[in-house]
Protein backbone atom coordinates (compact mmCIF):
# COMPACT_ATOMS: atom_id res chain seq x y z
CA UNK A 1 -22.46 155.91 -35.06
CA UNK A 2 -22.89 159.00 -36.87
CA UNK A 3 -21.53 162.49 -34.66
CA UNK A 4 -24.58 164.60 -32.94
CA UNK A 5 -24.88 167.87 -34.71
CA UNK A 6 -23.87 171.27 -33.18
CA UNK A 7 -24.26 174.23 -34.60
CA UNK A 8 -20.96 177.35 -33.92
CA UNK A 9 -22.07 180.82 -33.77
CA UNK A 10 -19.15 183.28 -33.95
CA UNK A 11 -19.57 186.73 -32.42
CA UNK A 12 -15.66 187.42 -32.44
CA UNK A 13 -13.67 187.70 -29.21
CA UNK A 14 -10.70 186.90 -27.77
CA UNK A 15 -11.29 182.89 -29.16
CA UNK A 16 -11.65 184.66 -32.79
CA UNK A 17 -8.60 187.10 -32.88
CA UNK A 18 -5.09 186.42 -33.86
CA UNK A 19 -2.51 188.45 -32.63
CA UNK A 20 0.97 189.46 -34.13
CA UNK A 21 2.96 186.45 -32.26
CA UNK A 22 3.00 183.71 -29.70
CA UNK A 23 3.64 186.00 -26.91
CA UNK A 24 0.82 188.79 -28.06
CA UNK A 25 -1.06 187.46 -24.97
CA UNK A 26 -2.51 190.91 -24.21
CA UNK A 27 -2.42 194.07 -27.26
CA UNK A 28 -3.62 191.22 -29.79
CA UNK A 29 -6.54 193.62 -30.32
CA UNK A 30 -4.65 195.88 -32.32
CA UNK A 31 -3.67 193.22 -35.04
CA UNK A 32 -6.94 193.65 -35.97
CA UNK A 33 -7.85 189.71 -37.36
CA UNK A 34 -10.64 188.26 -36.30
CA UNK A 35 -11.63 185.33 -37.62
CA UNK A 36 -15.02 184.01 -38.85
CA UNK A 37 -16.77 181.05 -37.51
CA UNK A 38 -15.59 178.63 -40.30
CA UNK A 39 -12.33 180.16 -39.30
CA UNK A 40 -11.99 178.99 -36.09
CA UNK A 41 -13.50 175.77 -36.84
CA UNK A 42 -9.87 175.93 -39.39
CA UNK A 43 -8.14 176.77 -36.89
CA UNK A 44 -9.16 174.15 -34.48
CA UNK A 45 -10.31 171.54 -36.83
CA UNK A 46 -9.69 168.71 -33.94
CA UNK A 47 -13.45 170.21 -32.66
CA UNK A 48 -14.66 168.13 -35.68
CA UNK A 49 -13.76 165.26 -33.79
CA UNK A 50 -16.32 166.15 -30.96
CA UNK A 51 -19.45 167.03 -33.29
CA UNK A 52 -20.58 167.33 -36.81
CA UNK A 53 -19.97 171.43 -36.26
CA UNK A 54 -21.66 173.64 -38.39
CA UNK A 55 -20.16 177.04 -38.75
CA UNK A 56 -22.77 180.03 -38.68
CA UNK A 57 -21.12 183.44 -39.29
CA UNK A 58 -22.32 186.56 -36.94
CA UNK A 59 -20.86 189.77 -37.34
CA UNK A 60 -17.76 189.93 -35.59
CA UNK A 61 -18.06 192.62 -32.46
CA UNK A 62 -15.97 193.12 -29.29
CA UNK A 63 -17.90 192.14 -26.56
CA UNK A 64 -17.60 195.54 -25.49
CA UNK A 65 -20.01 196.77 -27.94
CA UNK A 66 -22.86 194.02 -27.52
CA UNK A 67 -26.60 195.79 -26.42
CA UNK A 68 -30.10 194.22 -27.13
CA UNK A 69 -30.02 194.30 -31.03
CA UNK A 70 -27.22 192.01 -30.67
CA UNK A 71 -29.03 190.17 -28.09
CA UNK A 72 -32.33 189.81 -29.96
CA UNK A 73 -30.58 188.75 -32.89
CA UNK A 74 -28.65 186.03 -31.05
CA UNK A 75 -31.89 184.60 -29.50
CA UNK A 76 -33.71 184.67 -33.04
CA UNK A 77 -30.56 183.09 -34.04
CA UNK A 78 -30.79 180.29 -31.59
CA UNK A 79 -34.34 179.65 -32.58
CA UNK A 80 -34.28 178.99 -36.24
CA UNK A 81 -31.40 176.81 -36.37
CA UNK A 82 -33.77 173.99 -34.75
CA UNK A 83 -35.71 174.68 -37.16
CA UNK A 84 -33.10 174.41 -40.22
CA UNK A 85 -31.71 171.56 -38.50
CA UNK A 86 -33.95 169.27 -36.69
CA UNK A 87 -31.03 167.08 -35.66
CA UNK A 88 -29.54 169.85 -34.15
CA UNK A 89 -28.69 168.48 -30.66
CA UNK A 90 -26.66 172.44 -29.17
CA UNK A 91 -25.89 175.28 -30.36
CA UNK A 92 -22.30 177.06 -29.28
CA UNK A 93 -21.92 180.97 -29.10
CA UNK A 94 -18.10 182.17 -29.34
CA UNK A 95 -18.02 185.56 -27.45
CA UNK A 96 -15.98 187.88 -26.37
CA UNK A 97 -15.07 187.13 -22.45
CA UNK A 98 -16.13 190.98 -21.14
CA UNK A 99 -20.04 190.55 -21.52
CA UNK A 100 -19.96 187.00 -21.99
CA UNK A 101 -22.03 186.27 -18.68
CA UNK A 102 -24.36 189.32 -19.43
CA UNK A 103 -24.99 187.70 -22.93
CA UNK A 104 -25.71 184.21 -21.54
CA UNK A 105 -28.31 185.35 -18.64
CA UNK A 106 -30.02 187.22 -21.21
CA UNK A 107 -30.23 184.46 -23.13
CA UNK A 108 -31.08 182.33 -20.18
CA UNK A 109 -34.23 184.30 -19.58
CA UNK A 110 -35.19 184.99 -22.91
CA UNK A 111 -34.61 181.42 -25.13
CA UNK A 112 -37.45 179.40 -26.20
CA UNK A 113 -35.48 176.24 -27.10
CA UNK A 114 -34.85 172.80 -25.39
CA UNK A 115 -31.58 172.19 -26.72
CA UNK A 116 -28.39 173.10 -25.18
CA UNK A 117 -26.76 176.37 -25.88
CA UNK A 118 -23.58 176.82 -24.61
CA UNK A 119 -21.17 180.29 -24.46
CA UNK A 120 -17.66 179.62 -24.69
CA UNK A 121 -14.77 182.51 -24.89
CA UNK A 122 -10.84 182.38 -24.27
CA UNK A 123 -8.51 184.34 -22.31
CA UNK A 124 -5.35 184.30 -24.66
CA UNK A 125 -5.96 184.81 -28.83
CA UNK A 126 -5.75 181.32 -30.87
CA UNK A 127 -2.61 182.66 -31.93
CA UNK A 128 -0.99 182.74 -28.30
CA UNK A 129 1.39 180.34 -27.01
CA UNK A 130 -0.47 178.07 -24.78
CA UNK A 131 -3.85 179.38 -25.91
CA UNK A 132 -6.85 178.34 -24.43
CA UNK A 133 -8.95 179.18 -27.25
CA UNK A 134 -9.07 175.70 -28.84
CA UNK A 135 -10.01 173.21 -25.57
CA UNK A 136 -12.47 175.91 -24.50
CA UNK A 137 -14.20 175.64 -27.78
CA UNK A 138 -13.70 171.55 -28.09
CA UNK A 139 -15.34 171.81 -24.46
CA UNK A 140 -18.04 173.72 -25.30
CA UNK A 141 -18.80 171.50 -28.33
CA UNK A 142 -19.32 168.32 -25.89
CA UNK A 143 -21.21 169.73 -23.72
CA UNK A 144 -23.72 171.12 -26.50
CA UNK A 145 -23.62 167.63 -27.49
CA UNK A 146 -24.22 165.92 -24.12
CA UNK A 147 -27.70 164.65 -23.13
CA UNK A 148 -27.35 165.87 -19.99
CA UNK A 149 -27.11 169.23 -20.39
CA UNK A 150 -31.14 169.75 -21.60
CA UNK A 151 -32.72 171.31 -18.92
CA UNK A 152 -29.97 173.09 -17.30
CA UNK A 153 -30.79 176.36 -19.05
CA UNK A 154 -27.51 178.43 -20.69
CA UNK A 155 -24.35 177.28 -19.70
CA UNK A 156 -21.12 178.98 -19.83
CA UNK A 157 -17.57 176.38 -20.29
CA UNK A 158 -14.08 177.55 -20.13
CA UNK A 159 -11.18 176.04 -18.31
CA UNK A 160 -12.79 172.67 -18.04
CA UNK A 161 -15.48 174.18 -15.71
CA UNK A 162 -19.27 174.13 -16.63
CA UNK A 163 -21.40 177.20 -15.18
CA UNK A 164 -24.92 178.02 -15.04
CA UNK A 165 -25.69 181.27 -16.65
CA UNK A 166 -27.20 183.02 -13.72
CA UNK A 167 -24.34 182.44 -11.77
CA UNK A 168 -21.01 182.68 -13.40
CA UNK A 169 -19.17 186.07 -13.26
CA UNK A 170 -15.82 186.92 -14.76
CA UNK A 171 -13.38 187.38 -11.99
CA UNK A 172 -9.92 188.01 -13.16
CA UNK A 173 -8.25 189.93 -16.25
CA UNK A 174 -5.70 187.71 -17.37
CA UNK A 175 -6.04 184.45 -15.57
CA UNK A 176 -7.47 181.61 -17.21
CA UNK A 177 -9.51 180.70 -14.50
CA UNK A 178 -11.35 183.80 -14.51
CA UNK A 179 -15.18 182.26 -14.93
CA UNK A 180 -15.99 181.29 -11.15
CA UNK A 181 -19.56 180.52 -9.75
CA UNK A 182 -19.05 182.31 -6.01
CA UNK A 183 -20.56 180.92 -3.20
CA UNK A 184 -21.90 177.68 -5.50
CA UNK A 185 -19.33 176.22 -7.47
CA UNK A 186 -19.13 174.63 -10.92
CA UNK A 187 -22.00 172.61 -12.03
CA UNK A 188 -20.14 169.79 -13.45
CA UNK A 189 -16.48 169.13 -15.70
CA UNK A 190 -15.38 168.71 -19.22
CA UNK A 191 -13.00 166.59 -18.72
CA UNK A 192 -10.83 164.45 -21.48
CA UNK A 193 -12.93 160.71 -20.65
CA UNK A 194 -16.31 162.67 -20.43
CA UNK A 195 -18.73 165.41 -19.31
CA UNK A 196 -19.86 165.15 -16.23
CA UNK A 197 -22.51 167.33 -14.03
CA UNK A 198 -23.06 167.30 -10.44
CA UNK A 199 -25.67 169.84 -9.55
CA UNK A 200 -28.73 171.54 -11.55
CA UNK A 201 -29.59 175.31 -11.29
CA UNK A 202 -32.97 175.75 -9.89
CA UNK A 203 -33.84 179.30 -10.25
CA UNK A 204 -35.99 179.00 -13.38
CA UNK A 205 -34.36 179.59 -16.70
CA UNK A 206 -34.91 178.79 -20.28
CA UNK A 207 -36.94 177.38 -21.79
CA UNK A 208 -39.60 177.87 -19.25
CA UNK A 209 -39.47 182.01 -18.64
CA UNK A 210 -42.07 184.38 -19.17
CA UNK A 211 -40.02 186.96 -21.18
CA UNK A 212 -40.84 187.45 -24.90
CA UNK A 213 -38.57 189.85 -27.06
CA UNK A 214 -39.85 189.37 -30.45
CA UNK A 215 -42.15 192.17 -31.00
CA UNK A 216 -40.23 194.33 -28.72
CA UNK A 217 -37.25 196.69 -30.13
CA UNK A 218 -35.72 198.02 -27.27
CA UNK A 219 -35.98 197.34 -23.72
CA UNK A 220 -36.41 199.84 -20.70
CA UNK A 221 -33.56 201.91 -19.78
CA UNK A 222 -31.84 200.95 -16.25
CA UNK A 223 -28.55 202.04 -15.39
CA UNK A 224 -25.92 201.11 -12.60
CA UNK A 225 -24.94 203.48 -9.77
CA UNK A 226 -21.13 202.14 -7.90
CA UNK A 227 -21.05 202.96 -4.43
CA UNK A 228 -17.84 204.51 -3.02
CA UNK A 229 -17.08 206.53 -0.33
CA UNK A 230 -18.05 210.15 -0.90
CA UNK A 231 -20.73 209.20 -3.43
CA UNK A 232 -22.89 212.39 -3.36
CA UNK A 233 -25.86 211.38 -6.16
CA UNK A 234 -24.38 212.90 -8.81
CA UNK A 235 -24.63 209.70 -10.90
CA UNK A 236 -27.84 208.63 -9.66
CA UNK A 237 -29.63 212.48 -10.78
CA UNK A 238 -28.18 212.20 -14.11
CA UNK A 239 -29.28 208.32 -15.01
CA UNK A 240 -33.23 210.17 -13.94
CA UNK A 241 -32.29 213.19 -16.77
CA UNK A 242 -31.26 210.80 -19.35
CA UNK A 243 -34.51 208.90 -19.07
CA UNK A 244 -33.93 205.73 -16.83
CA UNK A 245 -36.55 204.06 -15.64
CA UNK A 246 -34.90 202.00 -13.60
CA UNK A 247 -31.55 201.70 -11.81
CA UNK A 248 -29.37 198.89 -9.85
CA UNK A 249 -27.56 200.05 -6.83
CA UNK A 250 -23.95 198.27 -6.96
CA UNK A 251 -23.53 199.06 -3.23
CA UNK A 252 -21.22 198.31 -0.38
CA UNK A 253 -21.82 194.81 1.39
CA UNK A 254 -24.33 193.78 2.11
CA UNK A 255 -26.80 196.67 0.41
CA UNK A 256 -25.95 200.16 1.78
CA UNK A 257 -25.14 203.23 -0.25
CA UNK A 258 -23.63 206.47 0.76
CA UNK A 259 -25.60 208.73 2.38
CA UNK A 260 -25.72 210.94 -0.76
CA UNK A 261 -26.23 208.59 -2.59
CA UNK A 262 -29.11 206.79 -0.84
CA UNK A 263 -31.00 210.10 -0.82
CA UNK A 264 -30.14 210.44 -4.30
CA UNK A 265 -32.04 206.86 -4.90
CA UNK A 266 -34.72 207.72 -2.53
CA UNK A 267 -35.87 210.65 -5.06
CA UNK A 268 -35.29 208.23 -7.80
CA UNK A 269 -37.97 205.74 -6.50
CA UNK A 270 -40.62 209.41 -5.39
CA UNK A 271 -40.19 210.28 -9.09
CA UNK A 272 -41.07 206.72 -10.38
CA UNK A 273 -38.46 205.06 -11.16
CA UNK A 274 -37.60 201.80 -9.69
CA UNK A 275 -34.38 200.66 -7.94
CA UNK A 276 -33.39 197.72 -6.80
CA UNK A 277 -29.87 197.52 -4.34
CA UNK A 278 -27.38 194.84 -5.07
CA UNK A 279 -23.55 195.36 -3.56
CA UNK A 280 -20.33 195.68 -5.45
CA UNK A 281 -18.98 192.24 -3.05
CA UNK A 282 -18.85 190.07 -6.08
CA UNK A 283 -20.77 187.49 -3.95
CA UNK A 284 -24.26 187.10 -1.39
CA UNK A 285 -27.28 188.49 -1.01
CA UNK A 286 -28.60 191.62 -0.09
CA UNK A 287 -31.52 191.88 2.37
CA UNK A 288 -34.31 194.28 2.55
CA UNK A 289 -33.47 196.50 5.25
CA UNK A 290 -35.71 198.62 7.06
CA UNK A 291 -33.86 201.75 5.63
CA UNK A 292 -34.00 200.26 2.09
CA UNK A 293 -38.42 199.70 2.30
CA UNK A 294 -38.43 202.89 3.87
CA UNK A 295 -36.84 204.26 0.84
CA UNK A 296 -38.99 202.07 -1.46
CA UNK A 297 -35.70 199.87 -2.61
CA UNK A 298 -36.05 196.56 -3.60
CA UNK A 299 -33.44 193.89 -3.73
CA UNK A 300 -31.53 191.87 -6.50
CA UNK A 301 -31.16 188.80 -3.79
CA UNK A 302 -27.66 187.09 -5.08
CA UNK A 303 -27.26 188.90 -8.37
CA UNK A 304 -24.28 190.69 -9.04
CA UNK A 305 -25.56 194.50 -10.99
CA UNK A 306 -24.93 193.88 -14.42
CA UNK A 307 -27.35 190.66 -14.07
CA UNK A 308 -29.64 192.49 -12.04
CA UNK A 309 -30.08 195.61 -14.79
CA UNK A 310 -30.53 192.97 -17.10
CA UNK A 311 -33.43 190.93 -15.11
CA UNK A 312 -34.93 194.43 -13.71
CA UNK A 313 -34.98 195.43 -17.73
CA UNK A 314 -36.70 192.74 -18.70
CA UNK A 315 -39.33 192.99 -15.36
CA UNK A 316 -40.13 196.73 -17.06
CA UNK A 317 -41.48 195.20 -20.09
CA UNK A 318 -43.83 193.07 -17.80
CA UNK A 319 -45.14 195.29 -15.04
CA UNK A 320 -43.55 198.14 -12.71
CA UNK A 321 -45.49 196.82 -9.41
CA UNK A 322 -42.76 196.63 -7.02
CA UNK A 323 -44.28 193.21 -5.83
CA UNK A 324 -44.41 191.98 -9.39
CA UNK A 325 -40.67 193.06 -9.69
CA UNK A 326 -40.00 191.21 -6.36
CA UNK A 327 -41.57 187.99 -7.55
CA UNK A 328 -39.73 188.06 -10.52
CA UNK A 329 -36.20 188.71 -9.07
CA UNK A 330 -37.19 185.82 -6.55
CA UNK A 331 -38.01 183.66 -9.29
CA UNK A 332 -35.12 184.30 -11.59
């Protein structure tokens, strides 16, 4: 029986880079090789054993340095290779761990396509001692290639552990155990007899989202304010100068600001803008307080505020009706 096709997209990223030794577990950055898709595939060629992998060169990038042209050209990406290859049964994105789960919700509300796609990263460099690079990658492979991963929208696999998009966040810096879902949990295992899932996602998610990017260039402006004691709104008045038209609230559990802060935010939704309060806790929701519909705040429910700039972003190209952005954060 002939191996499903999946296609490996390398962005660069700790899974791409080679450092200057086995024990280069951290600095490997400054070695400066980063390897190519085909590269990796080298590297690891036991993920040919998994799929009939075919390599597709991106530009290599730190993660650090991915924005919306990268994203855009990702998606695009994602949906010609159906078309090139109509066998294609996933599609596997090597990233970068920092913005890897911004990358995949994007994705997740933006894709078009029924087949898998998959983001897979590494915490140590393929060149490390005890790497995790190449069974993250294998991993990522089978589960682009499992049947039973259609429908579940982007996934995100690293240390055996399958994620939804939406919910996985990266947790620690070195650990390689970092990807956690909070509050949820995995969705299902790679593990060495099989890939296995044991729960669905059920926000909606792609294919079926209402987002379209291809005729746009950019996307709205929304920045992140981080609550701390003493915040004063100095952050909050310069996102309004520098043109924001919308900004996420990373506030203290479970959705207050600063008094400074919250005033500062106030003005922000009186001059148009709007704002939507998530919390810094890493985990739960945030409810709509009195306070925050007095002040015209809406809520991100359960995402963390780099997902919610990303979903309120993607709301601005639809509508600026605060109940239209309310639907659509309860939705996604």
């Amino acid at each position: 029986m002939p191996l499903p096709k999946v296609a490996f997209i390398g962005t660069g990223g700790t899974i791409a880079s080679l450092g200057r030794g086995p024990l280069d577990l951290q600095d490997y950055g400054a070695a400066g090789q980063i390897m190519q898709a085909e590269e990796i595939l080298g590297k690891w060629p036991v993920a040919y054993q998994a799929a009939d992998v075919i390599p597709i060169n991106y530009r290599n990038i730190p993660s650090t340095a991915i924005d919306f042209a990268d994203w855009k050209a990702l998606a695009a990406l994602c949906h010609q290779l159906p078309i090139d290859h109509p066998d294609l049964a996933g599609i596997v994105i090597g990233h970068g761990t920092a913005t890897l789960e911004e990358t995949a919700y994007f994705l997740n509300l933006t894709l078009k396509t029924d087949i898998p796609v998959v983001l897979v990263g590494s915490q140590r460099p393929s060149s490390a001692l005890s790497s995790d690079a190449g069974m993250n990658l294998v991993n990522a492979i089978r589960v682009a290639a499992c049947p039973d991963a259609r429908g579940m929208g982007v996934l995100v696999v690293l240390n055996d552990e399958i994620h939804a998009a939406r919910e996985v966040t990266k947790t620690a810096t070195l650990r390689l155990q970092t990807f956690r879902t909070p509050d949820f949990g995995v969705l299902g295992h790679a593990d060495g007899d099989a890939v296995v899932f044991y729960r669905q996602p059920l926000r909606r998610r792609a294919p079926d989202t209402e987002f379209d990017i291809s005729d746009i260039d950019t996307i709205p402006r929304v920045d992140i304010s981080y609550s701390y004691a003493g915040a004063d709104g100095t952050a909050v008045r310069a996102f309004v100068a520098a043109g924001a038209r919308g900004i996420v609230s990373a506030g203290f559990a479970p959705g207050f600001s600063a008094p400074g802060e919250a005033a500062a935010l106030k003005e922000a939704v009186e001059k148009g803008l709007t704002v939507v309060q998530s919390t810094r806790a890493g985990s739960g929701r945030t409810f709509r307080s009195s306070r925050l519909r007095d002040s015209g705040l809406l809520i991100a429910d359960n995402l963390n505020p780099q997902k919610a700039r990303i979903l309120l972003s993607l709301a601005l190209t639809k509508s600026q009706d605060p109940d239209e952005i309310m639907r659509i954060f309860r939705t996604y």
